[in-house]
N, C-alpha and C. Protein backbone atom coordinates (compact mmCIF):
# COMPACT_ATOMS: atom_id res chain seq x y z
N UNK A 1 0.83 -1.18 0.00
CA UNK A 1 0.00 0.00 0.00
C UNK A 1 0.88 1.25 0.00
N UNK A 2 0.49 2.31 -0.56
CA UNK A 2 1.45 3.56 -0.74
C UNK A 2 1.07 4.44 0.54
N UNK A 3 1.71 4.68 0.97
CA UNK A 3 2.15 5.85 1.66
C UNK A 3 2.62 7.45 0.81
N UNK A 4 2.63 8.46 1.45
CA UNK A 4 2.29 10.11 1.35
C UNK A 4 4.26 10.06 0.86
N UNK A 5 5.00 9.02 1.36
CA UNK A 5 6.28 9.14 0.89
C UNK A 5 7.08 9.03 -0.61
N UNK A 6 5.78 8.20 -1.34
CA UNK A 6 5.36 7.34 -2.31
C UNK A 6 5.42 8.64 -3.68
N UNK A 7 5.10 9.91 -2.79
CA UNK A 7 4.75 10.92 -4.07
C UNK A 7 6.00 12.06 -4.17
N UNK A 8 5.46 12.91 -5.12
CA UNK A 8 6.29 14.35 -5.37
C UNK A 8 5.52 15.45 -5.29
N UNK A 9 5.69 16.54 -4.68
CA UNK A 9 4.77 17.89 -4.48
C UNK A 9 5.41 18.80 -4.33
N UNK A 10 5.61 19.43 -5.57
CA UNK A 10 6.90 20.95 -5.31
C UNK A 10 5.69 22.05 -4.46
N UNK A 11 7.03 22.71 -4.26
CA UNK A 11 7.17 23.59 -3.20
C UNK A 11 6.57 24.45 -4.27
N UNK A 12 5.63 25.69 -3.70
CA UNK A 12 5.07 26.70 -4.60
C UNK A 12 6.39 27.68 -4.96
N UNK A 13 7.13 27.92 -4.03
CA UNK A 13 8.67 28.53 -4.26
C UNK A 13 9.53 28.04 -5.13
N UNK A 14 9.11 26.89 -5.86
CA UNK A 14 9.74 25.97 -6.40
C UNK A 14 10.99 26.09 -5.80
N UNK A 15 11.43 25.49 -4.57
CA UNK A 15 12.38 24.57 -3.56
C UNK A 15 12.42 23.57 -4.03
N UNK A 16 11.59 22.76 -5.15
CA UNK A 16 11.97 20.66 -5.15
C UNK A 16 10.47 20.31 -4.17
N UNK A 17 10.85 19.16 -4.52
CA UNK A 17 10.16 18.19 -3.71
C UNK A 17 9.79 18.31 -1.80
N UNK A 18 8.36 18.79 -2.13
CA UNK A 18 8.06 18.63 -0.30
C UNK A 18 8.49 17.54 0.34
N UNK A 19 7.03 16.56 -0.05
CA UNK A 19 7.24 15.26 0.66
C UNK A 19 8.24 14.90 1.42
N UNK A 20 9.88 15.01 1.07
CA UNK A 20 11.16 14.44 1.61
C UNK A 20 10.78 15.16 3.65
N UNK A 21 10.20 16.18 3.06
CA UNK A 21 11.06 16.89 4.41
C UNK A 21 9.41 16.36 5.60
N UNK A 22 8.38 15.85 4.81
CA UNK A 22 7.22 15.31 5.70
C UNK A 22 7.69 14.01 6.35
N UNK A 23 8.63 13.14 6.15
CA UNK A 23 8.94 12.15 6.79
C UNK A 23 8.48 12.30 8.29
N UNK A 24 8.01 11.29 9.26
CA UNK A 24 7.94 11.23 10.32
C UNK A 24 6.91 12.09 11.09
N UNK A 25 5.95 12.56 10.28
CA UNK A 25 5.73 14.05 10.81
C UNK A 25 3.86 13.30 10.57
N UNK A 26 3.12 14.00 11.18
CA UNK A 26 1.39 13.91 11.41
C UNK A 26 1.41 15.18 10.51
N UNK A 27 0.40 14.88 8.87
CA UNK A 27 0.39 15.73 7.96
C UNK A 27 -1.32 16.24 8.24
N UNK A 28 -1.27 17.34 7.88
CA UNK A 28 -3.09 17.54 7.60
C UNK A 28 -2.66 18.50 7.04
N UNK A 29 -3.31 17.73 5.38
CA UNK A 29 -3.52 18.01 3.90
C UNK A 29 -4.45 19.09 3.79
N UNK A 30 -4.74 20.18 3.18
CA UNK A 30 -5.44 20.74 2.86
C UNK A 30 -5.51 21.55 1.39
N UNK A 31 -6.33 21.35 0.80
CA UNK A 31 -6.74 22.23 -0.47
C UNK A 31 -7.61 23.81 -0.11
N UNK A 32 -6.70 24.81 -0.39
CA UNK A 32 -6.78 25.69 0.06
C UNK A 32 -7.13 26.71 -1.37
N UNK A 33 -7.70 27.65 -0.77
CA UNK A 33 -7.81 29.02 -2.28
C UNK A 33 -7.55 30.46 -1.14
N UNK A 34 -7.68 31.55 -1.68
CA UNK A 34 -7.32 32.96 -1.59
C UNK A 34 -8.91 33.47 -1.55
N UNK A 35 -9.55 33.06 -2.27
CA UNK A 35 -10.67 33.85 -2.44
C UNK A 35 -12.47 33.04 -2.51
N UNK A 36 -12.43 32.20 -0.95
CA UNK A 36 -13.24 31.46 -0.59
C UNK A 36 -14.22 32.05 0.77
N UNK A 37 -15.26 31.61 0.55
CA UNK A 37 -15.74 31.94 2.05
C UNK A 37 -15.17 31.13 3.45
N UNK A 38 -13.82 29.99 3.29
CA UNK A 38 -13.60 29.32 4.21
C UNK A 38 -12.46 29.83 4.14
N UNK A 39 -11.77 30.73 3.80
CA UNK A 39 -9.99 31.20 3.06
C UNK A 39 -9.64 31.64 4.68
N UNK A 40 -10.58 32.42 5.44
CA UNK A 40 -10.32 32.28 6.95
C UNK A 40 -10.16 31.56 7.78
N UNK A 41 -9.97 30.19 6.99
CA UNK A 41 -9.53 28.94 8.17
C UNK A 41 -7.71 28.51 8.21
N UNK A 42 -7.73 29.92 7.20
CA UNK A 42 -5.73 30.08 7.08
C UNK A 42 -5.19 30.12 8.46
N UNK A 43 -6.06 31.47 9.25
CA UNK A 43 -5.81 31.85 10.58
C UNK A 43 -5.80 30.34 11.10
N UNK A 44 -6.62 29.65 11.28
CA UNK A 44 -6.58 28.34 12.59
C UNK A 44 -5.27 27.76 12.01
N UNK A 45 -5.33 27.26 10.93
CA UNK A 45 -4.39 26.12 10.24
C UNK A 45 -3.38 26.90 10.76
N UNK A 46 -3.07 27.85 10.39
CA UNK A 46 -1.46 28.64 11.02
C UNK A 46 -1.20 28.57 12.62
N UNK A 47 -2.61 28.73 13.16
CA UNK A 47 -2.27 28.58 14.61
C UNK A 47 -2.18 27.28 15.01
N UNK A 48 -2.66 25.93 14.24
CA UNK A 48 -2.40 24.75 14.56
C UNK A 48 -0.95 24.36 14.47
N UNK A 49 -0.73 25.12 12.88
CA UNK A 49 0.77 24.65 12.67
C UNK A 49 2.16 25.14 13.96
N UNK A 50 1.40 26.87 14.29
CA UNK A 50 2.44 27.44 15.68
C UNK A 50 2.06 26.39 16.53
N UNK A 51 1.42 26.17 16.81
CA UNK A 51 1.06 25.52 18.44
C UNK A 51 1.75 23.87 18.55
N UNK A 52 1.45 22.70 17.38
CA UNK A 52 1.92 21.90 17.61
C UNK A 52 2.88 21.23 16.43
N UNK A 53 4.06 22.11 15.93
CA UNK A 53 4.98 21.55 15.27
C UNK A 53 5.93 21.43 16.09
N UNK A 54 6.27 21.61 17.41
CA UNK A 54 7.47 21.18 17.92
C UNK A 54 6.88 19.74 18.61
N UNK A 55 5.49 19.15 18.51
CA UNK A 55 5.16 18.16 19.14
C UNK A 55 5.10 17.20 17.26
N UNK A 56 5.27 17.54 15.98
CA UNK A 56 5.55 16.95 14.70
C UNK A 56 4.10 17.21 14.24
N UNK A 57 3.58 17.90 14.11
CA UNK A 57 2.75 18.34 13.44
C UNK A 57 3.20 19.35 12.06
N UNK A 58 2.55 19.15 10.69
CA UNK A 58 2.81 19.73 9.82
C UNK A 58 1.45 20.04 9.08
N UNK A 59 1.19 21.11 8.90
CA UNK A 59 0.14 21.73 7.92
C UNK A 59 0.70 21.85 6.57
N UNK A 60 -0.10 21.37 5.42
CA UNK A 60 0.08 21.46 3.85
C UNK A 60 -0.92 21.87 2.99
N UNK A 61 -0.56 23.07 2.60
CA UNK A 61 -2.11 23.64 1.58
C UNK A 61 -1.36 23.29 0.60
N UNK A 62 -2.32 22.56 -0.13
CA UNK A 62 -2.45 22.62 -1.77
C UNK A 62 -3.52 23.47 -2.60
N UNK A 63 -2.83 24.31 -2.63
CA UNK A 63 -3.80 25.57 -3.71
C UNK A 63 -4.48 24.98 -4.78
N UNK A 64 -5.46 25.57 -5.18
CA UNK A 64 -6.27 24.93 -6.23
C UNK A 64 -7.47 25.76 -6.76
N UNK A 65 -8.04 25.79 -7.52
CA UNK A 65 -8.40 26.54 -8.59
C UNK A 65 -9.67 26.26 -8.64
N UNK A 66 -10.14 24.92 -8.80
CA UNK A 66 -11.30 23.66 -9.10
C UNK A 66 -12.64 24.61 -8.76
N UNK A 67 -12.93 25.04 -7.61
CA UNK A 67 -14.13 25.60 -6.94
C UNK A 67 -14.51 26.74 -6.86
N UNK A 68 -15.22 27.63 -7.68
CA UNK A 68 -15.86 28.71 -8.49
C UNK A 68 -14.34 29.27 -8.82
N UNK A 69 -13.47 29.32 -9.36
CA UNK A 69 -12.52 29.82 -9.44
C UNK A 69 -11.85 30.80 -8.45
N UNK A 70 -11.76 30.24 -7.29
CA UNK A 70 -11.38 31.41 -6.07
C UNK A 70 -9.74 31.01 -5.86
N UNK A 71 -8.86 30.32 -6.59
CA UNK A 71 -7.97 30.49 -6.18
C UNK A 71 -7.02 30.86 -7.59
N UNK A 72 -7.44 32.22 -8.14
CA UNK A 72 -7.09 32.51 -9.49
C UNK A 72 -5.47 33.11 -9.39
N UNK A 73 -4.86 33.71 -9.11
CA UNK A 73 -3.58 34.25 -8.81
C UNK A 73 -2.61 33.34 -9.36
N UNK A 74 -1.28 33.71 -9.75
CA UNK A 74 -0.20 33.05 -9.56
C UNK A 74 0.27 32.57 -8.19
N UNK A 75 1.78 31.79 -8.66
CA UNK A 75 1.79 31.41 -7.36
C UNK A 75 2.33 32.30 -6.57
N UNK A 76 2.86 33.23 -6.98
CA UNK A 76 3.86 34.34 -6.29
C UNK A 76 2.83 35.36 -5.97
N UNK A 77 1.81 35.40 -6.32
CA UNK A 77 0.52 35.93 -5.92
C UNK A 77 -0.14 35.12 -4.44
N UNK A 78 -0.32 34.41 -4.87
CA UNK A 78 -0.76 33.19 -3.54
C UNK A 78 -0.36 33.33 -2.46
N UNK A 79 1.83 33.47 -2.09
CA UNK A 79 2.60 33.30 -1.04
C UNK A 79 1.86 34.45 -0.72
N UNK A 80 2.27 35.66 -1.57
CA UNK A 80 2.08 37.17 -0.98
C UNK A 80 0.98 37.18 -0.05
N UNK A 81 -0.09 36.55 -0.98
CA UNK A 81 -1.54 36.82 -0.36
C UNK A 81 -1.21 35.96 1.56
N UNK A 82 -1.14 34.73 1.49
CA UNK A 82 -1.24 34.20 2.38
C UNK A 82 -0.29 34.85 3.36
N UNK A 83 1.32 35.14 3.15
CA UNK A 83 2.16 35.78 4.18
C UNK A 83 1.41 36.71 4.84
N UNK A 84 1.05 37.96 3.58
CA UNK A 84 0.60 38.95 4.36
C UNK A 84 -0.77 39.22 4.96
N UNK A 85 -1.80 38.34 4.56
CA UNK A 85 -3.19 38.41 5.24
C UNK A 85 -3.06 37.69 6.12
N UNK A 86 -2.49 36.15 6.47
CA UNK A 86 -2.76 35.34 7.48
C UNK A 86 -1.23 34.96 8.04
N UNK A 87 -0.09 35.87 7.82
CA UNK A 87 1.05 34.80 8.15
C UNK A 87 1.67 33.81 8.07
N UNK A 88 0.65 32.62 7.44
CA UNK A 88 1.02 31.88 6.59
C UNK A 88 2.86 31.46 6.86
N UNK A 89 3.25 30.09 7.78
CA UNK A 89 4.46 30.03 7.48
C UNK A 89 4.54 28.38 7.19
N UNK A 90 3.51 27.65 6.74
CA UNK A 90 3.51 26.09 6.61
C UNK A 90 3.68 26.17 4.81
N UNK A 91 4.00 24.71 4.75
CA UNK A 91 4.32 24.40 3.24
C UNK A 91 3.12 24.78 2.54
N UNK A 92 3.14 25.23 1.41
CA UNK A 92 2.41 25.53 0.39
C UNK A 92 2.71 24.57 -1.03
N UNK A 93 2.09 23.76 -1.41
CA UNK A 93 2.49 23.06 -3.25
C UNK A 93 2.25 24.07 -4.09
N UNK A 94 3.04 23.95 -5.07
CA UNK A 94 2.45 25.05 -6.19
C UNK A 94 0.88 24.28 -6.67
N UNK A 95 0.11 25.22 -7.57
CA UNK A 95 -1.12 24.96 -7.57
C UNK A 95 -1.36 23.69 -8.34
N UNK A 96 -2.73 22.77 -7.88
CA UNK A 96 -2.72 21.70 -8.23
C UNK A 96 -4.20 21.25 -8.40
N UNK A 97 -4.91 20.36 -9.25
CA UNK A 97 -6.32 19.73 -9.15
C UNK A 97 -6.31 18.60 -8.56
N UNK A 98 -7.06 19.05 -7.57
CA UNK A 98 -7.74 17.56 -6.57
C UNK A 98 -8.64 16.99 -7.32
N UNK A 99 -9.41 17.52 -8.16
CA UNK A 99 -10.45 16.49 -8.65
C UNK A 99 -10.39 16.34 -10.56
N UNK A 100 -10.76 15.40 -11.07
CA UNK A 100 -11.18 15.22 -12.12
C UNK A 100 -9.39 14.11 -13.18
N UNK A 101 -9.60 14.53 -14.28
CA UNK A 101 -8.83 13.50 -15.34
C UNK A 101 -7.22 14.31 -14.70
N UNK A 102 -7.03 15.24 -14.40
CA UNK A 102 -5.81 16.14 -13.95
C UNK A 102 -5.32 15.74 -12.78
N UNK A 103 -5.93 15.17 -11.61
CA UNK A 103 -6.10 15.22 -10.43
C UNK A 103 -4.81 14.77 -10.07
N UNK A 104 -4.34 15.52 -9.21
CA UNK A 104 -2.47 15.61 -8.67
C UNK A 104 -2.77 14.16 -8.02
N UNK A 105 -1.21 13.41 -8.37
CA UNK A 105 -1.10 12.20 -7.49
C UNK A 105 -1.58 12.13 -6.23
N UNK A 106 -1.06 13.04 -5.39
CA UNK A 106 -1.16 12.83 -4.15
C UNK A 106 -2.98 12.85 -3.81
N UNK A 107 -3.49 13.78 -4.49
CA UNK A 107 -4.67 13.47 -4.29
C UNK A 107 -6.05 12.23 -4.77
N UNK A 108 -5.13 12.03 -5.95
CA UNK A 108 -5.53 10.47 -6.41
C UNK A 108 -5.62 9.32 -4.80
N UNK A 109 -4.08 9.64 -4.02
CA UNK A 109 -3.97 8.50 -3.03
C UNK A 109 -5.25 8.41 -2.22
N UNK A 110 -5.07 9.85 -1.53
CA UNK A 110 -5.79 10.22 -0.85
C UNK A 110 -7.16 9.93 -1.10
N UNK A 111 -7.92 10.11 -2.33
CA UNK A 111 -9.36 10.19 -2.39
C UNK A 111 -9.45 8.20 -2.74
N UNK A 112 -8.61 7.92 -2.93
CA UNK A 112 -8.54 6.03 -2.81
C UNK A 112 -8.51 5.57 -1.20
N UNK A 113 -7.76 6.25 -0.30
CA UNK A 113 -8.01 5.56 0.85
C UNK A 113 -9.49 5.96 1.25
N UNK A 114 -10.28 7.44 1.00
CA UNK A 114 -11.31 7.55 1.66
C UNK A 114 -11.92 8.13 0.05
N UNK A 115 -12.89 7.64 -0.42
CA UNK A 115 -13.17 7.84 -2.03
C UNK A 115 -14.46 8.71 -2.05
N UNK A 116 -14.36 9.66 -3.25
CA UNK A 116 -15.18 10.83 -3.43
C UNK A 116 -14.67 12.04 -3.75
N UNK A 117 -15.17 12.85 -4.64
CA UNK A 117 -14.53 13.61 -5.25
C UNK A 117 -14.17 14.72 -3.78
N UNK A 118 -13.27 15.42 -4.11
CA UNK A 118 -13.15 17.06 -3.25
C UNK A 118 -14.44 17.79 -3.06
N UNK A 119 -15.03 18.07 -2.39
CA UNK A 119 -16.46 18.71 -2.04
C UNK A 119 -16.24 19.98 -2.25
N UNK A 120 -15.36 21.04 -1.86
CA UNK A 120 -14.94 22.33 -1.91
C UNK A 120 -13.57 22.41 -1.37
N UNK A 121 -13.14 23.77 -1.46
CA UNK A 121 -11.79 24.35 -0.75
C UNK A 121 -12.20 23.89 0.66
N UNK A 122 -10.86 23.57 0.84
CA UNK A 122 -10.10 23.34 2.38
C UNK A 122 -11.09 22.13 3.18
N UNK A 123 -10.93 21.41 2.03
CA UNK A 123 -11.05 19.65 2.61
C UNK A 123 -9.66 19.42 3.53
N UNK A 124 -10.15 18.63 4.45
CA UNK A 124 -8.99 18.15 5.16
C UNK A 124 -8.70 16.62 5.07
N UNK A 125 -7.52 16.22 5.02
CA UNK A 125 -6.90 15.22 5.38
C UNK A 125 -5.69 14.85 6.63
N UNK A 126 -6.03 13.83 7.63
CA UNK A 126 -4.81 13.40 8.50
C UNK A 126 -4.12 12.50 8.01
N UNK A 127 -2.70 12.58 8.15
CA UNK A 127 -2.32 11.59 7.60
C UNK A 127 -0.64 11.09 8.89
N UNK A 128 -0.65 10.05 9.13
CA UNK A 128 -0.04 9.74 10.32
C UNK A 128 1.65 9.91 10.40
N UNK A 129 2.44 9.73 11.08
CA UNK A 129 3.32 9.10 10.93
C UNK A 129 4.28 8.15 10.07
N UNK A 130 3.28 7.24 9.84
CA UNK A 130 3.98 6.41 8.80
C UNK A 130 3.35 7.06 7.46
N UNK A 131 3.04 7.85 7.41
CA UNK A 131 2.51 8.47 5.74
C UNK A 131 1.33 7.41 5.50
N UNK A 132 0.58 7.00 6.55
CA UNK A 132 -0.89 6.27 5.89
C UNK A 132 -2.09 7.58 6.10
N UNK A 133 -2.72 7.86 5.29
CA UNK A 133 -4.03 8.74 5.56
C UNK A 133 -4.85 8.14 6.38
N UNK A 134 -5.32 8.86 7.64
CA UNK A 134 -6.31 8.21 8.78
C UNK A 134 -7.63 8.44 8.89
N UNK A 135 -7.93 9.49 8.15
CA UNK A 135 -9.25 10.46 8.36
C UNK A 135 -9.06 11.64 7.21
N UNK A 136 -10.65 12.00 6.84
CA UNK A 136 -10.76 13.07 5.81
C UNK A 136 -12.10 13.73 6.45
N UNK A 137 -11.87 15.28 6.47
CA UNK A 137 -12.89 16.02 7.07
C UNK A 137 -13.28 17.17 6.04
N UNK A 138 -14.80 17.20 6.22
CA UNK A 138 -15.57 18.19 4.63
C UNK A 138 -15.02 19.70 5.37
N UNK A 139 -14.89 20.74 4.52
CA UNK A 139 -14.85 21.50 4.02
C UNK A 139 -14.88 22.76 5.32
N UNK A 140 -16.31 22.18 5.98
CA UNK A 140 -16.62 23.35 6.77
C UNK A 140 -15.97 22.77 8.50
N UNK A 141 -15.23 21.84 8.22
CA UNK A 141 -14.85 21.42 9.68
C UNK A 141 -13.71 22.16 9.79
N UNK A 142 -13.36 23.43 11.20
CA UNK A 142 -13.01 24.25 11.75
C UNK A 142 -11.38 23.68 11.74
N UNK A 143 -10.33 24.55 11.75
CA UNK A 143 -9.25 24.01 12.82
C UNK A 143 -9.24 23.73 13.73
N UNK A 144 -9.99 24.24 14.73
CA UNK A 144 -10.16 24.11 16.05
C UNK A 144 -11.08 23.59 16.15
N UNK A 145 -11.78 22.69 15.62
CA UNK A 145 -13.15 21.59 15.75
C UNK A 145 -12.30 20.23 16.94
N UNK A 146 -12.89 20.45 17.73
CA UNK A 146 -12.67 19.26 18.65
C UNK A 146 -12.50 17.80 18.24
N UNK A 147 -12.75 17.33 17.41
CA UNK A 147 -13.16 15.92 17.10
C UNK A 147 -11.14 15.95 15.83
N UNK A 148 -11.36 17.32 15.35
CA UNK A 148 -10.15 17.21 14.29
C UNK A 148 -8.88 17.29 15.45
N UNK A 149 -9.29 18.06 16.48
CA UNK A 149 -7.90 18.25 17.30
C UNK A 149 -7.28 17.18 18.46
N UNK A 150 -8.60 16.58 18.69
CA UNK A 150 -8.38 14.79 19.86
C UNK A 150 -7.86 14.01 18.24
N UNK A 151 -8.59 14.01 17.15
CA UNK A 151 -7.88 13.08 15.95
C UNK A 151 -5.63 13.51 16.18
N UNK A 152 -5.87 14.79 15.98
CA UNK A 152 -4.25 14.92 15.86
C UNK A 152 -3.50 14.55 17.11
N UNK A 153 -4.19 14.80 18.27
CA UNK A 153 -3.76 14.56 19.40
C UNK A 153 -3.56 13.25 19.74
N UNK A 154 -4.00 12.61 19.28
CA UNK A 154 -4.07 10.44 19.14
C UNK A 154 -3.09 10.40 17.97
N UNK A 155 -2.76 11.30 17.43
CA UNK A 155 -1.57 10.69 16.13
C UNK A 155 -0.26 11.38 16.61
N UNK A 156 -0.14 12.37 17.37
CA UNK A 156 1.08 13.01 18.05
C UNK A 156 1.84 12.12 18.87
């Protein structure tokens, strides 16, 4: 069975390949846009990522386009946006489709362990330690939703 190690996901900075540096680490995946009614769940995700990356927690937006077109910008548009509205200091992929004949590897894996297309921006995914995906949460589930934060807290 593949594991999250299995893939390639450049850096929106184009740095190379993320994945290498997710080794070992509790991932929660997210497909993210700039110009969504949920684009304010940047703030939590950033405060999840401050609060528990020295316990191996890692936040990952994958930008994406797919859903009324709210994530239209370049990518050097995107960083800007996210640095300077939300602070933004977790990995970003350059932009990518979660759903349809295009659909980025990694999200191919992902929608095979738990199957169904992407519902909207800022679907979540956990994904453990060993790079197995554990759980997938719709759209409108909070950073700070209790049920997502005992999930990370059982994978820490």
């Amino acid at each position: 069975m593949a594991t999250l190690q299995d893939f390639k996901a450049e850096r929106i900075d184009g740095g190379g390949n993320l994945i290498p540096t997710l080794a070992d680490k509790v991932v929660l995946a997210v497909n993210v846009a700039s110009k969504c009614g949920l684009t304010p769940q940047y703030a939590g995700l950033q405060k999840l990522q401050d609060e528990l990356a020295d316990e191996g927690l890692i936040v990952v937006g994958f930008p994406c386009n797919q859903f009324g077109g709210q994530e239209p910008g370049s990518e050097q548009e995107i960083v800007q946006f996210c640095q300077a509205r939300y602070d933004v200091s977790f990995p970003l992929t350059g932009k990518i489709e979660v759903n349809g004949a295009g659909r980025h590897p990694v999200y191919q894996w992902l929608t095979t362990a738990f199957p169904g297309d992407i519902e909207w921006n800022f679907e979540k995914f956990l994904i453990n330690r060993e790079g197995e995906v554990v759980k997938r949460y719709p759209p409108a589930t909070k950073p700070d939703d209790k049920g997502l934060l005992q999930d990370i807290a059982d994978l820490l």
